[in-house]
Protein backbone atom coordinates (compact mmCIF):
# COMPACT_ATOMS: atom_id res chain seq x y z
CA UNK A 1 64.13 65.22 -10.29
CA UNK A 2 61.02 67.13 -11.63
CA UNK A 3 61.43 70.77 -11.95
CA UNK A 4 58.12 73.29 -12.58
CA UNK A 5 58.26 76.98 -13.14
CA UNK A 6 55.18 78.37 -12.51
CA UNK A 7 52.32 80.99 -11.92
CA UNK A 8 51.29 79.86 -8.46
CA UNK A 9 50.18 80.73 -4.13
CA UNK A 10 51.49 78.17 -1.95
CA UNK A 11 49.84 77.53 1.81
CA UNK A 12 51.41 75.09 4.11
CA UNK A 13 49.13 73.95 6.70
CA UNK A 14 50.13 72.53 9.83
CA UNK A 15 51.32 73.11 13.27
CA UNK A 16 52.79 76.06 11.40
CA UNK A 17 50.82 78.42 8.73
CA UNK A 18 52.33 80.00 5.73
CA UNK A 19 51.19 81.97 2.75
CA UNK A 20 53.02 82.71 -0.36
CA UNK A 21 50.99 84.68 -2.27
CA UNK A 22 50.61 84.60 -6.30
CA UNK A 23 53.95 84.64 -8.35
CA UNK A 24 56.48 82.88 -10.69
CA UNK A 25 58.41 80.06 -8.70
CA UNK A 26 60.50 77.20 -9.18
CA UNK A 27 58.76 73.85 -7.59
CA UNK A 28 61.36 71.20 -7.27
CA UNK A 29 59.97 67.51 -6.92
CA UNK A 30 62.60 65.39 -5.58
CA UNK A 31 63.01 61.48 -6.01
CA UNK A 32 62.68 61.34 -2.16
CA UNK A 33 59.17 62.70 -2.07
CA UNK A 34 60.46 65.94 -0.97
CA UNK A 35 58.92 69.10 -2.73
CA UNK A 36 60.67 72.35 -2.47
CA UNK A 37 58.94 76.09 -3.34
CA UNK A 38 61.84 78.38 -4.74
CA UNK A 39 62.42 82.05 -5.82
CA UNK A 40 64.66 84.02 -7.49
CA UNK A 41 66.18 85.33 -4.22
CA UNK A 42 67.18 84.07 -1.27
CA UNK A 43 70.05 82.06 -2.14
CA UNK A 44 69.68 78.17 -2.26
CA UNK A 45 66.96 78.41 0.77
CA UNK A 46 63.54 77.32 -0.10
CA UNK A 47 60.45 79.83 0.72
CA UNK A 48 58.98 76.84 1.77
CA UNK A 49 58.99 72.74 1.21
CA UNK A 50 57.90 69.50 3.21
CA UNK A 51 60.29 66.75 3.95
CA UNK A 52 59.79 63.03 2.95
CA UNK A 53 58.55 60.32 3.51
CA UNK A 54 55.55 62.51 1.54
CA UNK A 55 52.95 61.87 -1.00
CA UNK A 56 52.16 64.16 -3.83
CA UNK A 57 48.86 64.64 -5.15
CA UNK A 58 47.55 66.31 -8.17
CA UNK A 59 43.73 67.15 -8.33
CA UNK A 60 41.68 69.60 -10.07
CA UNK A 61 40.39 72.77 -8.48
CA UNK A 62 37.07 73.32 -7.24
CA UNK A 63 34.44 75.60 -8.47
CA UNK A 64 35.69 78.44 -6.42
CA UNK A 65 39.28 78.19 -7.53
CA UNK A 66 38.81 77.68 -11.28
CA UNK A 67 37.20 81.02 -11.36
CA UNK A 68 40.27 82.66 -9.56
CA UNK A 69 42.34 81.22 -12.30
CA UNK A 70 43.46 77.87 -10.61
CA UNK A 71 44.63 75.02 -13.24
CA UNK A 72 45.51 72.47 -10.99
CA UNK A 73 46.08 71.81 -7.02
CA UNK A 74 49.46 70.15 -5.94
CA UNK A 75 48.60 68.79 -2.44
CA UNK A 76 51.73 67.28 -0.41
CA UNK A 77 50.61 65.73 2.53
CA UNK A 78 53.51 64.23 5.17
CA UNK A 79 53.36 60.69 5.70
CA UNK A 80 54.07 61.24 9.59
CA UNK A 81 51.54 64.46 10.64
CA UNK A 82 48.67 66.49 9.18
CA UNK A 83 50.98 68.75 7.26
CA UNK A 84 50.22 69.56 3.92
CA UNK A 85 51.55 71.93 0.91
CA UNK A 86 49.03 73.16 -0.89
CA UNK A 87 50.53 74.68 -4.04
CA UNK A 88 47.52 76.35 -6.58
CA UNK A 89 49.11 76.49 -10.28
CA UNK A 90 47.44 79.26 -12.06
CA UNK A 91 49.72 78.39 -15.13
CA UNK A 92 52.98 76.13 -16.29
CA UNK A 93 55.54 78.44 -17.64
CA UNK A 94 57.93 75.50 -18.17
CA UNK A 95 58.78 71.62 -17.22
CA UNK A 96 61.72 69.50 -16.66
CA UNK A 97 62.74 66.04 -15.47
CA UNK A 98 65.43 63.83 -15.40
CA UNK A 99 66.48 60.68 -13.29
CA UNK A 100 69.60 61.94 -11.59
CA UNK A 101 70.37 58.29 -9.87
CA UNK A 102 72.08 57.81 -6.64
CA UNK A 103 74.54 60.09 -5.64
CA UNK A 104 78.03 59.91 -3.51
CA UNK A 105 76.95 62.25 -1.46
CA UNK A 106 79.06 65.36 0.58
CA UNK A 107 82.47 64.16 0.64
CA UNK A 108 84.01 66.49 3.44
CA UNK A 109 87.21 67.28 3.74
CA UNK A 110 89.50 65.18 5.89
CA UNK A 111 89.59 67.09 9.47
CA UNK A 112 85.44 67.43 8.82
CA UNK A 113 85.53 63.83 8.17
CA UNK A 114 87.43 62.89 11.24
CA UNK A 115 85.54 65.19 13.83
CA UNK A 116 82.41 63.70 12.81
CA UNK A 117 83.48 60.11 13.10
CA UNK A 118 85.22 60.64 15.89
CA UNK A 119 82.67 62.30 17.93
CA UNK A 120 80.24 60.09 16.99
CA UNK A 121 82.24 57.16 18.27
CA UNK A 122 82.79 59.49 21.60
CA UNK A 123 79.42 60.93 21.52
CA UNK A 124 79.20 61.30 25.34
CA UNK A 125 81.91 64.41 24.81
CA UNK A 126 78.58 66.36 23.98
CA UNK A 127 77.42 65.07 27.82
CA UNK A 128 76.77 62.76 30.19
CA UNK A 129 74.27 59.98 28.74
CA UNK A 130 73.75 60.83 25.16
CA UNK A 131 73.50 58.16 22.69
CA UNK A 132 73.95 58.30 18.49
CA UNK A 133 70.69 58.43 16.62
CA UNK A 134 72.81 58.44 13.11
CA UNK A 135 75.66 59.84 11.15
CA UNK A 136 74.42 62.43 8.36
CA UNK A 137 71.04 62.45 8.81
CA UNK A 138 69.32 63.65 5.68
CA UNK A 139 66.94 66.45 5.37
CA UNK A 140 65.60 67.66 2.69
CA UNK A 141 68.42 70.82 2.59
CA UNK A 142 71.05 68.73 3.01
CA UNK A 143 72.67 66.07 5.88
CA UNK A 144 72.67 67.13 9.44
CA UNK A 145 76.18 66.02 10.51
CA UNK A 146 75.35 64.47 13.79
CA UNK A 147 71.79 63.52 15.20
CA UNK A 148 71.71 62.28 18.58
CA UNK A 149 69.98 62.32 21.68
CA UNK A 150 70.63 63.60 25.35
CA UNK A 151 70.28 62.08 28.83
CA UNK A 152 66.65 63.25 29.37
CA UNK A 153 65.24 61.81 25.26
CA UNK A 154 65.77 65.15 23.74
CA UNK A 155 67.27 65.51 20.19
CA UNK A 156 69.77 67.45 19.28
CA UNK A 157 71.03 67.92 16.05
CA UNK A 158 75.07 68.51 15.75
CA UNK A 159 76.69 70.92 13.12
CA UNK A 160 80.42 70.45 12.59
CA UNK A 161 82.88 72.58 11.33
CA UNK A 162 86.45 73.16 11.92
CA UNK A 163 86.45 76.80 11.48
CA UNK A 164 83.21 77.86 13.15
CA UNK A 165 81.84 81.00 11.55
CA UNK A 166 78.63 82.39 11.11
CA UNK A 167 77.84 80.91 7.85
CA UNK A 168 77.65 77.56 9.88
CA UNK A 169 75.29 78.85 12.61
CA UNK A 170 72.81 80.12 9.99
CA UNK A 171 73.21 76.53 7.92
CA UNK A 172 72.52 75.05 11.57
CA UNK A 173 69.30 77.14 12.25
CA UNK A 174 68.08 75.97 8.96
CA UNK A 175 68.54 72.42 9.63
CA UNK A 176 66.64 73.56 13.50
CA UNK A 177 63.55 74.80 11.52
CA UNK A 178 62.99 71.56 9.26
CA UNK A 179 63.82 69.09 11.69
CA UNK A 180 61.65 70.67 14.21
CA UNK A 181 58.40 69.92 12.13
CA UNK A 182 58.93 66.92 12.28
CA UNK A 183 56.51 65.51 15.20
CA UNK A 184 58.72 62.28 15.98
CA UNK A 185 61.96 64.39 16.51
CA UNK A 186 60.59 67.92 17.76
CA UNK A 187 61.90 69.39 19.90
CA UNK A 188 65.03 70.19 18.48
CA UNK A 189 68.08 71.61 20.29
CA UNK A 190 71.25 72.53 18.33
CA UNK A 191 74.80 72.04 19.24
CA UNK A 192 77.58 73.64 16.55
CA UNK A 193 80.74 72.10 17.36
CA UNK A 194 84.09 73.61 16.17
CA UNK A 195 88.37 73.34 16.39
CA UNK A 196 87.88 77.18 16.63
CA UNK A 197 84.16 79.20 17.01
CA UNK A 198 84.73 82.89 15.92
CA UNK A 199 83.22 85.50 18.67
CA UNK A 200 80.69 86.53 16.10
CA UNK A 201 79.33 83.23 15.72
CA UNK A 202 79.26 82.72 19.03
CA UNK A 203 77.11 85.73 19.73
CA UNK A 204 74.98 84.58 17.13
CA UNK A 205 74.70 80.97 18.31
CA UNK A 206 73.34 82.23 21.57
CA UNK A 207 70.95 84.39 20.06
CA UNK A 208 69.38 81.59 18.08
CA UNK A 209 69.47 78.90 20.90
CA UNK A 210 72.37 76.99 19.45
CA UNK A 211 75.11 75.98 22.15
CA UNK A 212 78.50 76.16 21.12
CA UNK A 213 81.62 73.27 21.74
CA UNK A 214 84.97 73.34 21.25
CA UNK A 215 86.76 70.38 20.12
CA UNK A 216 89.87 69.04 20.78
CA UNK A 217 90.59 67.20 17.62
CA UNK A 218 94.50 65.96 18.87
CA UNK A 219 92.73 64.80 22.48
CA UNK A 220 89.90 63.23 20.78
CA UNK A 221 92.37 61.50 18.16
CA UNK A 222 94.59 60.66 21.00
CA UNK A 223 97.71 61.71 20.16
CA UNK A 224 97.68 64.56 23.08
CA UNK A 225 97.55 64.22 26.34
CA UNK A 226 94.90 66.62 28.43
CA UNK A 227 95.83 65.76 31.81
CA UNK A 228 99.74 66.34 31.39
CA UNK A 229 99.02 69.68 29.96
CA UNK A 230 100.61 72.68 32.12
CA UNK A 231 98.45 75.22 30.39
């Protein structure tokens, strides 16, 4: 883990185009090859990054950026499209790194834990003809709990929670707006999946795209019995 605070504009060009003009960040260099552009707002979200697999280039400016005060160019370039960060450090403020090693991951609670290996072993309860890409598929803001993909090829990215709120439909739209630059997966549809959605988070859900589910953890488990149900 490499951590920079610096003076520097950050462009990413791509399919998408965004400018951060000149200011004090944190730049966060992952062991993955993911490279992350923070502030001192915004909570843990980025104001921009680019997911591995990704290279990371340093180089020196060119004639026309040394005499705007560039001291080096960080260019990112995604191993998979013609995406690039473009970060232009006007001056290192401070540096940091430290080998972190592997580790254990998110370990969810036990009804979490259950839904998601329970739906992914019934993944056709999303529909008719999907099929399991993978079980916490990593981004570079964290694992998507469910990746899979429906009858007609399209992905669709699964959120689980057992309380549904609107904290989870946000963390959902997040994961929506990373994996959907990635060329190989795009387009993205999101499904958040819940014991119990609150009406807010539906309303938001539907606002952003997102379809909602219910789940019936005892059905799915097996210890209830749908069809004998009188109500």
């Amino acid at each position: 883990m490499r951590l920079v605070i610096a003076r520097c504009s950050v462009d990413y060009i791509g399919r998408l185009r965004a400018h951060l003009p000149l200011a004090t960040r944190l730049l966060m260099v992952k062991a993955d090859g993911s490279v992350l552009i923070h502030s001192d707002g915004g909570s843990y979200k980025p104001l921009n990054w680019m997911s591995p697999p990704a290279t990371l280039h340093v180089t020196a400016p060119d004639e026309a950026d040394t005499e705007a005060g560039v001291a080096e160019v960080w260019n990112v370039q995604h191993a998979k499209s013609d995406d690039r960060l473009v970060t232009s450090i006007h001056e290192h403020l401070h540096e940091l790194s430290h080998d972190l090693g592997t580790g254990p991951g998110l370990v969810k609670d036990g009804v979490e834990a259950d839904l998601q290996r329970l739906l992914a072993e019934q993944i056709q309860t999303l529909g008719e003809g999907y099929t399991l890409i993978r079980r916490e598929y990593m981004t570079a803001i964290g694992p998507v709990d469910i990746l899979a993909r429906d009858a007609q090829g399209g992905t669709v990215a699964v959120e689980l929670k057992r309380r549904g709120d609107i904290g989870g439909v946000e963390q959902l739209a997040r994961y929506l707006e990373l994996l959907n630059r990635d060329p190989l997966l795009a387009p993205v549809r999101g499904v958040f999946a819940a014991q119990q959605i609150k009406p807010q988070a539906r309303v938001l859900a539907t606002d952003r795209g997102i379809e909602c589910l219910t789940l019936d953890y005892d059905a799915m488990r097996g210890v209830d019995d749908v069809e004998s149900r009188l109500f």
